[in-house]
C-alpha atoms as a PDB file:
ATOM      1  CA  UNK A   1     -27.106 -26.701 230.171  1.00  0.00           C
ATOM      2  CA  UNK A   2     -25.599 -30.094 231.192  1.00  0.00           C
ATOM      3  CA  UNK A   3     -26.581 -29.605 234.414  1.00  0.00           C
ATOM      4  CA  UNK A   4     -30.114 -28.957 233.764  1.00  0.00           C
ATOM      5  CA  UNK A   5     -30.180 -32.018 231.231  1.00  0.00           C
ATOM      6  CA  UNK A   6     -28.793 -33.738 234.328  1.00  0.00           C
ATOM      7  CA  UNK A   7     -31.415 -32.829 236.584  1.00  0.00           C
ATOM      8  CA  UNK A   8     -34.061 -33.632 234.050  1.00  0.00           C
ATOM      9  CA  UNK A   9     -32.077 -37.222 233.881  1.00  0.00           C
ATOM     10  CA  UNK A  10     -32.548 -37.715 237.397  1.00  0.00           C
ATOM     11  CA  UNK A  11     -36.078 -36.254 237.653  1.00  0.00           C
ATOM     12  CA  UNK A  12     -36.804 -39.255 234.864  1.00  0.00           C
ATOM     13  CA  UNK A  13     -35.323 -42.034 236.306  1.00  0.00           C
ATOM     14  CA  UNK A  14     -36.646 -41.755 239.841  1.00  0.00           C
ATOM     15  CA  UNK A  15     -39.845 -41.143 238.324  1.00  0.00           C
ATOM     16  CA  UNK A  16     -39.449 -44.363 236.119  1.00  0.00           C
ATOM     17  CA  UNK A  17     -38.230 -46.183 239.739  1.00  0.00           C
ATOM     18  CA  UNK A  18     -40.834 -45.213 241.341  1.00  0.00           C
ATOM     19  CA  UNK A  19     -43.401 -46.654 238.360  1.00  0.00           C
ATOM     20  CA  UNK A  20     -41.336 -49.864 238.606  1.00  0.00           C
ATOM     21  CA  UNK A  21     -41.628 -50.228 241.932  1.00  0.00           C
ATOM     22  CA  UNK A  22     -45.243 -49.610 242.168  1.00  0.00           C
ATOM     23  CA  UNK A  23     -46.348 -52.021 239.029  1.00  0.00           C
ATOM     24  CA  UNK A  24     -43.465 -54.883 240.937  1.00  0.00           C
ATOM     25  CA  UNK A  25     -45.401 -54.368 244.405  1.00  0.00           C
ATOM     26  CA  UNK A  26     -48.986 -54.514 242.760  1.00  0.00           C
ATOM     27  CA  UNK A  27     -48.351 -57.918 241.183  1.00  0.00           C
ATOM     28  CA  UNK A  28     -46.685 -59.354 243.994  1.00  0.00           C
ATOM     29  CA  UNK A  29     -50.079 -60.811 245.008  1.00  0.00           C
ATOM     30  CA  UNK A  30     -50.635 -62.284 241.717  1.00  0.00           C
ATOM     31  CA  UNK A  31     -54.431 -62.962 242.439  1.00  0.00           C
ATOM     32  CA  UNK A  32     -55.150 -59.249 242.230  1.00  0.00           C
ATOM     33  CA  UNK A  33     -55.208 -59.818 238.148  1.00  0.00           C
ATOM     34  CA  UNK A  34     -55.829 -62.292 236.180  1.00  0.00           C
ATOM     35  CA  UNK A  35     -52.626 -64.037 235.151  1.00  0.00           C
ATOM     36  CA  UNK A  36     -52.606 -63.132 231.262  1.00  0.00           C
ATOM     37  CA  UNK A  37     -53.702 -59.608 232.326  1.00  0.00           C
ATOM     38  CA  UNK A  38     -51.039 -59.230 235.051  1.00  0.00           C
ATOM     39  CA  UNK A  39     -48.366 -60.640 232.308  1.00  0.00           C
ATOM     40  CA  UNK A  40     -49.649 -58.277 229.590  1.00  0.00           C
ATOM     41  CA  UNK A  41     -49.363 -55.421 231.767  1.00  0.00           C
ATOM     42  CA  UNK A  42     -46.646 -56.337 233.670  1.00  0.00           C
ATOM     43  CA  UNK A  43     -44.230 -56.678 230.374  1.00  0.00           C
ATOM     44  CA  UNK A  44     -45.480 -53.486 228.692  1.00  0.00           C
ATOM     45  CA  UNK A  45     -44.537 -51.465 231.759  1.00  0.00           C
ATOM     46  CA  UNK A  46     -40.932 -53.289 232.139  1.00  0.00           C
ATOM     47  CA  UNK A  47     -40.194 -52.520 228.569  1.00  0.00           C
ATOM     48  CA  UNK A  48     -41.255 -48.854 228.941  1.00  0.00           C
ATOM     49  CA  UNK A  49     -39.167 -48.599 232.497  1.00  0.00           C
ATOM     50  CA  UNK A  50     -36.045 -50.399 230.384  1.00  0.00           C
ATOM     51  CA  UNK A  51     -36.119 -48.145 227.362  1.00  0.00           C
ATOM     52  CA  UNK A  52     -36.828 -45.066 229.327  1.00  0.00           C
ATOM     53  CA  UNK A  53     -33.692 -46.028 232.235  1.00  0.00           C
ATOM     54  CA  UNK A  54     -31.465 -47.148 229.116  1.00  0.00           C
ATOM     55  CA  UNK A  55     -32.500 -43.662 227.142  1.00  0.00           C
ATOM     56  CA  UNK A  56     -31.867 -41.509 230.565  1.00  0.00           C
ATOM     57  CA  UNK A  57     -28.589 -43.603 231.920  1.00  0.00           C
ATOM     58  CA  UNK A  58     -27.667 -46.042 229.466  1.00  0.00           C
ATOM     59  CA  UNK A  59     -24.101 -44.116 229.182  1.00  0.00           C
ATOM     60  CA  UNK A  60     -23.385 -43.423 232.699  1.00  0.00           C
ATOM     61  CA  UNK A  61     -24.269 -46.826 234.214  1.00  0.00           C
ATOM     62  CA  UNK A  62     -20.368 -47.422 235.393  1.00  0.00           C
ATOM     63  CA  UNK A  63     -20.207 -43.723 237.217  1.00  0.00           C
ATOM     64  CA  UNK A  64     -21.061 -44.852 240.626  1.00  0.00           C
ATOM     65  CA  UNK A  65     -23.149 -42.744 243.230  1.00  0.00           C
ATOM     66  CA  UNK A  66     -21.221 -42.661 246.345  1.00  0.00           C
ATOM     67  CA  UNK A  67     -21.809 -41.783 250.101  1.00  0.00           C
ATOM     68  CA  UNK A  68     -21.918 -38.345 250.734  1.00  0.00           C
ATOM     69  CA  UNK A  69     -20.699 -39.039 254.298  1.00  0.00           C
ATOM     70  CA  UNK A  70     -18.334 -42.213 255.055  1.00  0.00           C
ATOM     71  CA  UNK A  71     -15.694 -43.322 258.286  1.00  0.00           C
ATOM     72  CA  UNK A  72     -12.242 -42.650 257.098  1.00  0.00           C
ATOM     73  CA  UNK A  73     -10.791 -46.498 256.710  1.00  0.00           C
ATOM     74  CA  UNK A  74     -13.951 -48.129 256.691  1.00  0.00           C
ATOM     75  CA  UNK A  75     -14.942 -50.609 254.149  1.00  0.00           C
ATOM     76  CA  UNK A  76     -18.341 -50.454 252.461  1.00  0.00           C
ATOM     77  CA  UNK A  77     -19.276 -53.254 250.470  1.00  0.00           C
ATOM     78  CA  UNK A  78     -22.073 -53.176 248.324  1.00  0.00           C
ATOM     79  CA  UNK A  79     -23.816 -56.783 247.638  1.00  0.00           C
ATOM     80  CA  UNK A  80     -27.240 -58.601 247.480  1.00  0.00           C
ATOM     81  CA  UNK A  81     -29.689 -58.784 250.675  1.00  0.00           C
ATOM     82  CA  UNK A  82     -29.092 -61.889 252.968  1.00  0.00           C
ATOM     83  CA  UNK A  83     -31.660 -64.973 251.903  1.00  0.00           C
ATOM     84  CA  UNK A  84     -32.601 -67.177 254.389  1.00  0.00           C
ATOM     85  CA  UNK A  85     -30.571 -69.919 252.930  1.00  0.00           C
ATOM     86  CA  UNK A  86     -27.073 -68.132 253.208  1.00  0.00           C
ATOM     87  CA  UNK A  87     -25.906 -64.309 254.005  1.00  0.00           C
ATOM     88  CA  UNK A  88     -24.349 -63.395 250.566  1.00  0.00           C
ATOM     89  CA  UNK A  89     -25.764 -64.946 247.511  1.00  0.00           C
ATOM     90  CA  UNK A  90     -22.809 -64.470 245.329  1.00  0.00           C
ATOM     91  CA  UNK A  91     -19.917 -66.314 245.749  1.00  0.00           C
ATOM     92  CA  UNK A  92     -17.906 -63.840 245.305  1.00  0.00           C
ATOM     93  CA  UNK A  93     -19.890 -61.590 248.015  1.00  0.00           C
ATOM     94  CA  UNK A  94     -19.168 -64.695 250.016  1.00  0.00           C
ATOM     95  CA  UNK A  95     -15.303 -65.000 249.757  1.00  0.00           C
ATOM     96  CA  UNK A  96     -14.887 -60.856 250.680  1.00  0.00           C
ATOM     97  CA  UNK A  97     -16.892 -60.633 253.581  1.00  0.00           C
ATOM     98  CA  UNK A  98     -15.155 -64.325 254.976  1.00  0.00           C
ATOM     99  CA  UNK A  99     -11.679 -61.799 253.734  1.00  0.00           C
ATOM    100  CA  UNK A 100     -13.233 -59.121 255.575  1.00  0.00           C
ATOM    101  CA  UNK A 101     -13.251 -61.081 258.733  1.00  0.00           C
ATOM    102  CA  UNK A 102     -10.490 -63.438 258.475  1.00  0.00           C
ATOM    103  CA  UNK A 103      -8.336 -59.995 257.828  1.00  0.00           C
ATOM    104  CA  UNK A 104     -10.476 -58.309 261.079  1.00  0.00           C
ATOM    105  CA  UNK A 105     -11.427 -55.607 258.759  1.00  0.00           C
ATOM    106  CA  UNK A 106     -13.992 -53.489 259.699  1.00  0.00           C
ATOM    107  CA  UNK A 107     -16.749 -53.046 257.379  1.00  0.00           C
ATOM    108  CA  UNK A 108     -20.686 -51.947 256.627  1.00  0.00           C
ATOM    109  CA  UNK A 109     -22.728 -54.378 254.210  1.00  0.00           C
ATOM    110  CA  UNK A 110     -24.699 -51.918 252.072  1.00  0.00           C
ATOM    111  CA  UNK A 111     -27.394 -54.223 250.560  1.00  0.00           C
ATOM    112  CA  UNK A 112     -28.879 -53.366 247.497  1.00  0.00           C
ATOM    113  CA  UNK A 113     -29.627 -56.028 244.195  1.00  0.00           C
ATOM    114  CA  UNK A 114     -28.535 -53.680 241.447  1.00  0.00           C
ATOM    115  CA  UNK A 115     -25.553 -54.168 239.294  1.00  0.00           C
ATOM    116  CA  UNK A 116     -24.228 -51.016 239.990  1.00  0.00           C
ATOM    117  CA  UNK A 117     -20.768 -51.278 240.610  1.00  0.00           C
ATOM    118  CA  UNK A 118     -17.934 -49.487 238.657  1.00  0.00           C
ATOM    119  CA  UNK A 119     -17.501 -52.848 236.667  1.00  0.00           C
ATOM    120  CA  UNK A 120     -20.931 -53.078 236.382  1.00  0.00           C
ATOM    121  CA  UNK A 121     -20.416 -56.241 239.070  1.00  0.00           C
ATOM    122  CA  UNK A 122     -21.676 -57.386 242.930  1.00  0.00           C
ATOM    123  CA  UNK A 123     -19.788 -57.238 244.949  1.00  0.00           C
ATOM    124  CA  UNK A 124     -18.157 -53.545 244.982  1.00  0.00           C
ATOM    125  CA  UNK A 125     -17.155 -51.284 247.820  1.00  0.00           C
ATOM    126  CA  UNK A 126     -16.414 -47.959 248.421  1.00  0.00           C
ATOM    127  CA  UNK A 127     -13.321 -46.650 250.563  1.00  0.00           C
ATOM    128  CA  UNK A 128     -12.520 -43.506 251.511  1.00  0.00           C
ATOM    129  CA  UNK A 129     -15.028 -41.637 249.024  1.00  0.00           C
ATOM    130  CA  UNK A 130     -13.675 -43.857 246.246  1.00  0.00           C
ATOM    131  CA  UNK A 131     -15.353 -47.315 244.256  1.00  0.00           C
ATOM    132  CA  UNK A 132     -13.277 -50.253 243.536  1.00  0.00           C
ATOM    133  CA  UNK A 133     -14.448 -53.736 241.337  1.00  0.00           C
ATOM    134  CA  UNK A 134     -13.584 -57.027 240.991  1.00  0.00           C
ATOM    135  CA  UNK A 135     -13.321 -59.125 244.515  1.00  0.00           C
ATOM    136  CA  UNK A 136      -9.947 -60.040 243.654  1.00  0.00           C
ATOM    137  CA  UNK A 137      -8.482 -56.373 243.475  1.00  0.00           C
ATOM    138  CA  UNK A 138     -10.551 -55.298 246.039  1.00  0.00           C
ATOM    139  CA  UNK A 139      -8.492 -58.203 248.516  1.00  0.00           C
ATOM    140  CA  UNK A 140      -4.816 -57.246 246.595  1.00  0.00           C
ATOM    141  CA  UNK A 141      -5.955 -53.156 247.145  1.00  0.00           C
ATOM    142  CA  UNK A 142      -7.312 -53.909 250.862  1.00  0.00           C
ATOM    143  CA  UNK A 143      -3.742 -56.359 251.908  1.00  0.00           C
ATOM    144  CA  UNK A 144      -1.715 -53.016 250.705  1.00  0.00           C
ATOM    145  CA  UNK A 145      -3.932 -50.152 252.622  1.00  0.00           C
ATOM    146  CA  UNK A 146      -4.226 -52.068 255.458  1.00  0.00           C
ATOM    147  CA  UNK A 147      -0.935 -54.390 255.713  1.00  0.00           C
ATOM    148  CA  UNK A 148      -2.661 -57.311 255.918  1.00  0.00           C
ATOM    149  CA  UNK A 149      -0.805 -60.650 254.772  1.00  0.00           C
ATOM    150  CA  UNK A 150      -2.887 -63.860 255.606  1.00  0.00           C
ATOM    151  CA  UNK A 151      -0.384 -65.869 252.951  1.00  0.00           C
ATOM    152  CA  UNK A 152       2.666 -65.120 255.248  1.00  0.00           C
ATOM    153  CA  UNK A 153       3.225 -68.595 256.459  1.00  0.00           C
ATOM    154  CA  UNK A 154       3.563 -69.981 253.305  1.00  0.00           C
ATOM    155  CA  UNK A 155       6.362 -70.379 251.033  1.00  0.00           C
ATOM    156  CA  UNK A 156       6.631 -68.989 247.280  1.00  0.00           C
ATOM    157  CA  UNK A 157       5.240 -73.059 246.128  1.00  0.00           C
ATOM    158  CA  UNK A 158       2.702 -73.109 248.571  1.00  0.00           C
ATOM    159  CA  UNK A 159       1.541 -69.174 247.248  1.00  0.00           C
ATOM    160  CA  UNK A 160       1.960 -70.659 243.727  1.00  0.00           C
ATOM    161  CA  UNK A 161      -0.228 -73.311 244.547  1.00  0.00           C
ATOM    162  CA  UNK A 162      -2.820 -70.938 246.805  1.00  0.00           C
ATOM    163  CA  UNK A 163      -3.240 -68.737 243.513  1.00  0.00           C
ATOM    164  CA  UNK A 164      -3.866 -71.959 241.196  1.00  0.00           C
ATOM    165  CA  UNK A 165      -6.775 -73.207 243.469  1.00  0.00           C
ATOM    166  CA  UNK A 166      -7.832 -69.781 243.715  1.00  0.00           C
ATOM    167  CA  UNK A 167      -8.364 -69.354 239.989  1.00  0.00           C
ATOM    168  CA  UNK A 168      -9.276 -73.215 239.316  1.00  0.00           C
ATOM    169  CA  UNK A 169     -12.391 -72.414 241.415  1.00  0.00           C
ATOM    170  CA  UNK A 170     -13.457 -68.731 240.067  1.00  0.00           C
ATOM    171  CA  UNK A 171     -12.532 -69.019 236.939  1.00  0.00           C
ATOM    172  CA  UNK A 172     -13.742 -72.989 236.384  1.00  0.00           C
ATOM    173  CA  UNK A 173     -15.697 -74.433 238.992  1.00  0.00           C
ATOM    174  CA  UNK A 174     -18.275 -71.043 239.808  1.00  0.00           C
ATOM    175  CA  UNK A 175     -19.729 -72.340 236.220  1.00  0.00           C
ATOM    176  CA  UNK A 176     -21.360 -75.473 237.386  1.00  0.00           C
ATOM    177  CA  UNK A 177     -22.764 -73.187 240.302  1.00  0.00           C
ATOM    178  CA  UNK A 178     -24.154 -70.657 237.305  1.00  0.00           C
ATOM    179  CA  UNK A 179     -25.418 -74.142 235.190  1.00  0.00           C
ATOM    180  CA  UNK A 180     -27.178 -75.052 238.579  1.00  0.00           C
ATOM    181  CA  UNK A 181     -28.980 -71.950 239.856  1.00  0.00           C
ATOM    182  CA  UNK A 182     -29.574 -69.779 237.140  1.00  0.00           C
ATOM    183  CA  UNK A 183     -30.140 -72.103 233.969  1.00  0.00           C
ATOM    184  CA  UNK A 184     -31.325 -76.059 234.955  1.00  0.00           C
ATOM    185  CA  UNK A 185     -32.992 -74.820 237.979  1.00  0.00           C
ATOM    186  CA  UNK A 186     -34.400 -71.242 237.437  1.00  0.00           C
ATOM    187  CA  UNK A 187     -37.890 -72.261 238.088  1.00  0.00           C
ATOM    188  CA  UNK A 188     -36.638 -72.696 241.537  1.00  0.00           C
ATOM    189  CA  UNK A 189     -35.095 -69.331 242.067  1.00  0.00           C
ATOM    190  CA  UNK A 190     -37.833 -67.973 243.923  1.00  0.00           C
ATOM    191  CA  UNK A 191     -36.802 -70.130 247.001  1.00  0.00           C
ATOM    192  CA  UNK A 192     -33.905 -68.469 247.201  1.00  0.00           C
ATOM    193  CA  UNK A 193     -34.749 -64.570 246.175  1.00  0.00           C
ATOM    194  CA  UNK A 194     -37.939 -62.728 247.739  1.00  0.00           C
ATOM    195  CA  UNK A 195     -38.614 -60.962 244.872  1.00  0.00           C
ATOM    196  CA  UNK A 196     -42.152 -60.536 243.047  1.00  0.00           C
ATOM    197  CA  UNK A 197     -43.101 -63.711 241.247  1.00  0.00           C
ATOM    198  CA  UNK A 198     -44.003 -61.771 237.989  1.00  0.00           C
ATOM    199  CA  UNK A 199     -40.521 -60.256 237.681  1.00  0.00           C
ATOM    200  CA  UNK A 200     -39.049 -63.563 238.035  1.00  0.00           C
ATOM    201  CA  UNK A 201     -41.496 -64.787 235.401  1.00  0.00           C
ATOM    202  CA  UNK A 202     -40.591 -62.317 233.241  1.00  0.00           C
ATOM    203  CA  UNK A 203     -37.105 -62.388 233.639  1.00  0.00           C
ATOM    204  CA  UNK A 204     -36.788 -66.023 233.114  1.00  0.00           C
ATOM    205  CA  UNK A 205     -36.320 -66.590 229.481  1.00  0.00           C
ATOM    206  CA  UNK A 206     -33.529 -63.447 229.128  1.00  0.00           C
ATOM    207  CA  UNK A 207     -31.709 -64.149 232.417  1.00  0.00           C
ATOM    208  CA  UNK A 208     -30.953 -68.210 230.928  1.00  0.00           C
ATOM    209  CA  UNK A 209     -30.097 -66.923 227.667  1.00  0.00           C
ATOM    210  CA  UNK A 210     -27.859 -64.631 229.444  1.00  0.00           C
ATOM    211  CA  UNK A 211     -25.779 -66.840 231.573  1.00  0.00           C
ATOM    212  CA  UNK A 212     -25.743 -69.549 228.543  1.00  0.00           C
ATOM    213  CA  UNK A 213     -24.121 -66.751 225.921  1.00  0.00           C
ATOM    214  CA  UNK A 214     -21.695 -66.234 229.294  1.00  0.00           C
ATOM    215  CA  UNK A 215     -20.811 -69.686 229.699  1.00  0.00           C
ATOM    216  CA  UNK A 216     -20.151 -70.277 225.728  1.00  0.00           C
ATOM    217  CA  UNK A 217     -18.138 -67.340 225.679  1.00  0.00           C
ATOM    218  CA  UNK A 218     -16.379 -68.104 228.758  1.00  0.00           C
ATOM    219  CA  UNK A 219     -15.988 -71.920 226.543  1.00  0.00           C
ATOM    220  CA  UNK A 220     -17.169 -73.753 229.380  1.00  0.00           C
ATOM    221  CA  UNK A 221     -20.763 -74.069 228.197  1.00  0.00           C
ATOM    222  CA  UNK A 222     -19.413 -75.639 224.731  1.00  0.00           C
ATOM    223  CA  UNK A 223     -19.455 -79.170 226.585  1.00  0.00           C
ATOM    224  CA  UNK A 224     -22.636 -81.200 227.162  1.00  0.00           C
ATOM    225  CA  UNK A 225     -23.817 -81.656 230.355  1.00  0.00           C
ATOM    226  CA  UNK A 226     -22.169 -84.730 231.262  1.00  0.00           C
ATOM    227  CA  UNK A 227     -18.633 -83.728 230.374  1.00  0.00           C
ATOM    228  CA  UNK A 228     -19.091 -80.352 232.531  1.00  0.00           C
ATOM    229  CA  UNK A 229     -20.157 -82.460 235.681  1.00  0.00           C
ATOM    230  CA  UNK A 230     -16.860 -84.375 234.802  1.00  0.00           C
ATOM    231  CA  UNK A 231     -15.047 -81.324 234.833  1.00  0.00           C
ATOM    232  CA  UNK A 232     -16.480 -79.754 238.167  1.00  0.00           C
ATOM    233  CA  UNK A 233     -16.454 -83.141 240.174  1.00  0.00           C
ATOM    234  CA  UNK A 234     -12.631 -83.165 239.491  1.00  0.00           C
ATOM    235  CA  UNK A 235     -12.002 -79.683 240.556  1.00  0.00           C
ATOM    236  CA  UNK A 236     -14.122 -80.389 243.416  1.00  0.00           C
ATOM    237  CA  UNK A 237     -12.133 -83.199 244.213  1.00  0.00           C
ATOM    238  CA  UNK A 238      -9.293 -81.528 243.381  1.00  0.00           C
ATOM    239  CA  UNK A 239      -9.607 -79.156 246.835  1.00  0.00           C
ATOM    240  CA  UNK A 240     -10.194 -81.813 248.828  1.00  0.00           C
ATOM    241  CA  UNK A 241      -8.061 -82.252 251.889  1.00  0.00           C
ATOM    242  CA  UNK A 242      -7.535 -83.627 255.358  1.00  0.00           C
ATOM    243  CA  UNK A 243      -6.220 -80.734 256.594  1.00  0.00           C
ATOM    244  CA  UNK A 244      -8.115 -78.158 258.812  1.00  0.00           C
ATOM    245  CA  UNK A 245      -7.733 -75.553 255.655  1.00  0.00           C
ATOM    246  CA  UNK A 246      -6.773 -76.116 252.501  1.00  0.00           C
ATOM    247  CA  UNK A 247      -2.933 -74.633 252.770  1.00  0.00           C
ATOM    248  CA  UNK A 248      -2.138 -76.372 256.506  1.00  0.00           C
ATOM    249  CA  UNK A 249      -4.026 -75.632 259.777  1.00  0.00           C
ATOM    250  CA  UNK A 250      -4.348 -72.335 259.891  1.00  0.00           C
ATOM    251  CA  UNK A 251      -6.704 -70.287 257.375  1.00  0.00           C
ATOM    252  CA  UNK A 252      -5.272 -68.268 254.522  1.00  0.00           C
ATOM    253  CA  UNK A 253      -6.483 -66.178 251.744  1.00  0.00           C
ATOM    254  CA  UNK A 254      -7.357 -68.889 249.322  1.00  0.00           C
ATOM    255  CA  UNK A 255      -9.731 -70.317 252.135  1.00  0.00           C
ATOM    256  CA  UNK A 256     -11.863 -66.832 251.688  1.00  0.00           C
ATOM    257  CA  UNK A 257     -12.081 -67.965 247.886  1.00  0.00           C
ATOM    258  CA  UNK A 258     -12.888 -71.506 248.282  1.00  0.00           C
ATOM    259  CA  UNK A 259     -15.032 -71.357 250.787  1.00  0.00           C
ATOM    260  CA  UNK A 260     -17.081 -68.343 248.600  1.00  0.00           C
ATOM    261  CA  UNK A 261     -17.699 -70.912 245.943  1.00  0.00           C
ATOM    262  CA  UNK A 262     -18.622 -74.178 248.646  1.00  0.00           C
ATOM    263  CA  UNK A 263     -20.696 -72.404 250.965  1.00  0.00           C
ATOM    264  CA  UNK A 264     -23.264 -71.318 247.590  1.00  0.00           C
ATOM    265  CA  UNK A 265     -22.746 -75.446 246.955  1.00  0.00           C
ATOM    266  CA  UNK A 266     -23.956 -76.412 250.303  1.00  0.00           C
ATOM    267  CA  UNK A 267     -26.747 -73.993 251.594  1.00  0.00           C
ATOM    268  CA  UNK A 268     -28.095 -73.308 248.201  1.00  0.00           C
ATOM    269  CA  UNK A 269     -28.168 -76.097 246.121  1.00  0.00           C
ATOM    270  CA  UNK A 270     -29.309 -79.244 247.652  1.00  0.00           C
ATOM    271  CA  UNK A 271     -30.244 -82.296 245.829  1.00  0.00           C
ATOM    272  CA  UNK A 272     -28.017 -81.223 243.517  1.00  0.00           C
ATOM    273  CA  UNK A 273     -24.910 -83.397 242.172  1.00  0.00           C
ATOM    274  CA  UNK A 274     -22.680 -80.170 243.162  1.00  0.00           C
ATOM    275  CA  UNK A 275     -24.297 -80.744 246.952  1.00  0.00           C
ATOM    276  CA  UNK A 276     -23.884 -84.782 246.415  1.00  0.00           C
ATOM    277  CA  UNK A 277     -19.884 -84.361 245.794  1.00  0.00           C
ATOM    278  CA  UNK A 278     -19.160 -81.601 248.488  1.00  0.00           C
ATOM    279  CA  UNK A 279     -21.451 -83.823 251.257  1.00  0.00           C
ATOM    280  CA  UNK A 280     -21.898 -87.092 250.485  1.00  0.00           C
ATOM    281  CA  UNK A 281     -18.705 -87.769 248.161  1.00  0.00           C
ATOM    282  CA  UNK A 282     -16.373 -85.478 249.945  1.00  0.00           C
ATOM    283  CA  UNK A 283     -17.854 -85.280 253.510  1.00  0.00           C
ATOM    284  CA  UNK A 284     -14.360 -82.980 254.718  1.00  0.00           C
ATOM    285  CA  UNK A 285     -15.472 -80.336 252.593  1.00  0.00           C
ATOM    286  CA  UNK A 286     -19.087 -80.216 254.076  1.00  0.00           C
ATOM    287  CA  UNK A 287     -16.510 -80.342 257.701  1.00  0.00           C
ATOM    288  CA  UNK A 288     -14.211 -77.387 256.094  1.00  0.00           C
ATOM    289  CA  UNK A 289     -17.087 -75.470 255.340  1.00  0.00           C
ATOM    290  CA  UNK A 290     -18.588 -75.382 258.689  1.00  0.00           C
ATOM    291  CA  UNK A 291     -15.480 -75.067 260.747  1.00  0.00           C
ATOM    292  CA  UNK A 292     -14.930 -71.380 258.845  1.00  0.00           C
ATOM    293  CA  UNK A 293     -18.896 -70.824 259.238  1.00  0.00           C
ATOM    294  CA  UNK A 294     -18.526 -71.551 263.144  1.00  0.00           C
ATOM    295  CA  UNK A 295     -15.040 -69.781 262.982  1.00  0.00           C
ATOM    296  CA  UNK A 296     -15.924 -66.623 261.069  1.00  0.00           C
ATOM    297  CA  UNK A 297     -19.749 -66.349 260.896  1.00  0.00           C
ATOM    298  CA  UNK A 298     -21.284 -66.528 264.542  1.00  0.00           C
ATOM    299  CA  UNK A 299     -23.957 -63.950 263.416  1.00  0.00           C
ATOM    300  CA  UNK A 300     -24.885 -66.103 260.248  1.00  0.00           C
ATOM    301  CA  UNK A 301     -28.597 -67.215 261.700  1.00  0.00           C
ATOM    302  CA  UNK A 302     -29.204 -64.050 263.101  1.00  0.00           C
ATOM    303  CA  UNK A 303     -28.231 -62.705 259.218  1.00  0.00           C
ATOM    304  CA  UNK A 304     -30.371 -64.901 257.626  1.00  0.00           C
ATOM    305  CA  UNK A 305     -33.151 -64.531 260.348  1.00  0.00           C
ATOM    306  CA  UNK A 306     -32.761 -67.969 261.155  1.00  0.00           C
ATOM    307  CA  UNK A 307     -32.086 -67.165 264.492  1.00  0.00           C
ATOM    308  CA  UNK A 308     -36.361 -66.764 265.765  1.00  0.00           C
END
């Protein structure tokens, strides 16, 4: 019985995808409907997809479909499509893949937008037939199967210190990027993301109220706007250095983690204040980021078709 509920499940949801996908593509030319027809319609049929997907999958949304087929000790990470503007448009995306290479890892980008991870998270990957979350256990599980140690030049202070920065920027900073993109400047989203203009219409007034509940829960979206500018410009400031990297002049793991967060600073957000303190303020950060670009990215045009 369970598995013919499953199949019935499945049958559902691809059906449901498929509807999605076929009321998204119509209204990507908006000018095939009028605009409070194309709304109207538009809605109805992304409420009916989200009750019917919640209904069908709502409680197996963590269990992860895998690869059938994979290359024993190869590293598949899951994560958003490149944009034109940068090759991984999570920070977090950013700061494995840099890992990835700094570590000369081999790995397959499997690009997808869905949240689909085991924690429900971008980026994921999958190993050896298995799923692992979280960017940060996915480097600690990664430096173990593969004996990698890019923090072996430093001492236990300068680790110390490596893992401060580290968390200052994830767990701090990343919020101004989240105030930027996805709440003061959502309107704007659509320069980034090629997706249909009526799903980013629709989307616009749940995905703000989203990342604002995140940020007051997180405590950093209890301060106005001014005092969180405060707050990032320090840690901003905080990172910045004369040195070639931010531990000495060779690259270690925190530079994967930094450089996640500045790179989404200064190819996504321009005209920002975040883009004013990392390029005009703080011009060796703009340098830092470019040296690990040209160091670790010579494919990045050709990734984000730039390259023509």
């Amino acid at each position: 019985m369970s598995g013919f509920l499953e199949n019935v499940q499945g049958s559902l949801v691809a059906l449901v995808e498929s509807l999605l996908a076929s009321v998204l593509l119509l209204f990507t030319d908006h000018t095939q409907l009028p605009l409070d027809q194309a709304v109207l319609v538009g809605a109805s049929a992304l409420f009916v997809g989200a009750v019917l997907w919640t209904v069908c999958v709502g409680q197996r949304r963590n269990k992860v479909k895998l690869r059938k087929e994979f290359m024993p000790g190869k590293v598949y990470v899951h994560g958003p499509t490149p944009v034109k503007a940068i090759p991984n448009l999570t920070p977090f995306g950013m700061k494995l893949e840099t890992y990835l290479r700094m570590a000369d890892i081999s790995y397959e980008p499997m690009y997808q937008m869905s949240f689909s991870g085991p924690k429900g998270k971008i980026p994921w990957i999958e190993y050896n037939g298995e799923a692992m979350g979280d960017s940060g256990l996915i480097l600690e599980f990664l430096n173990r199967e593969k004996g990698v140690d890019l923090n072996q030049s430093l001492s236990y202070a300068d680790k110390a210190v490596s893992r401060a920065f580290t968390k200052m920027v994830e767990e701090n900073t990343y919020w101004g990027l989240i105030q930027e993109r996805w709440i003061d400047n959502y309107d704007k989203i659509h320069e980034l993301i090629e997706l249909p203009w009526i799903f980013l219409f629709l989307r616009r007034s749940a995905a703000k109220d989203k990342f604002r509940q995140m940020m007051r829960a997180h405590g950093i979206g209890r301060h106005s706007k001014g005092e969180l500018v405060g707050i990032i410009e320090k840690d901003l400031k905080a990172i910045s250095s004369t040195k070639p990297y931010l531990m000495g002049n060779e690259p270690t793991e925190v530079d994967a983690a930094v450089f996640g967060q500045l790179s989404e600073i200064v190819w996504t957000t321009p005209g920002s204040y975040l883009h004013r303190i990392v390029t005009l303020d703080c011009p060796n950060l703009l340098a830092y980021c470019n040296r690990i670009k040209d160091r670790y990215w010579p494919d990045w045009d050709h990734l984000t078709g730039n390259d023509a």
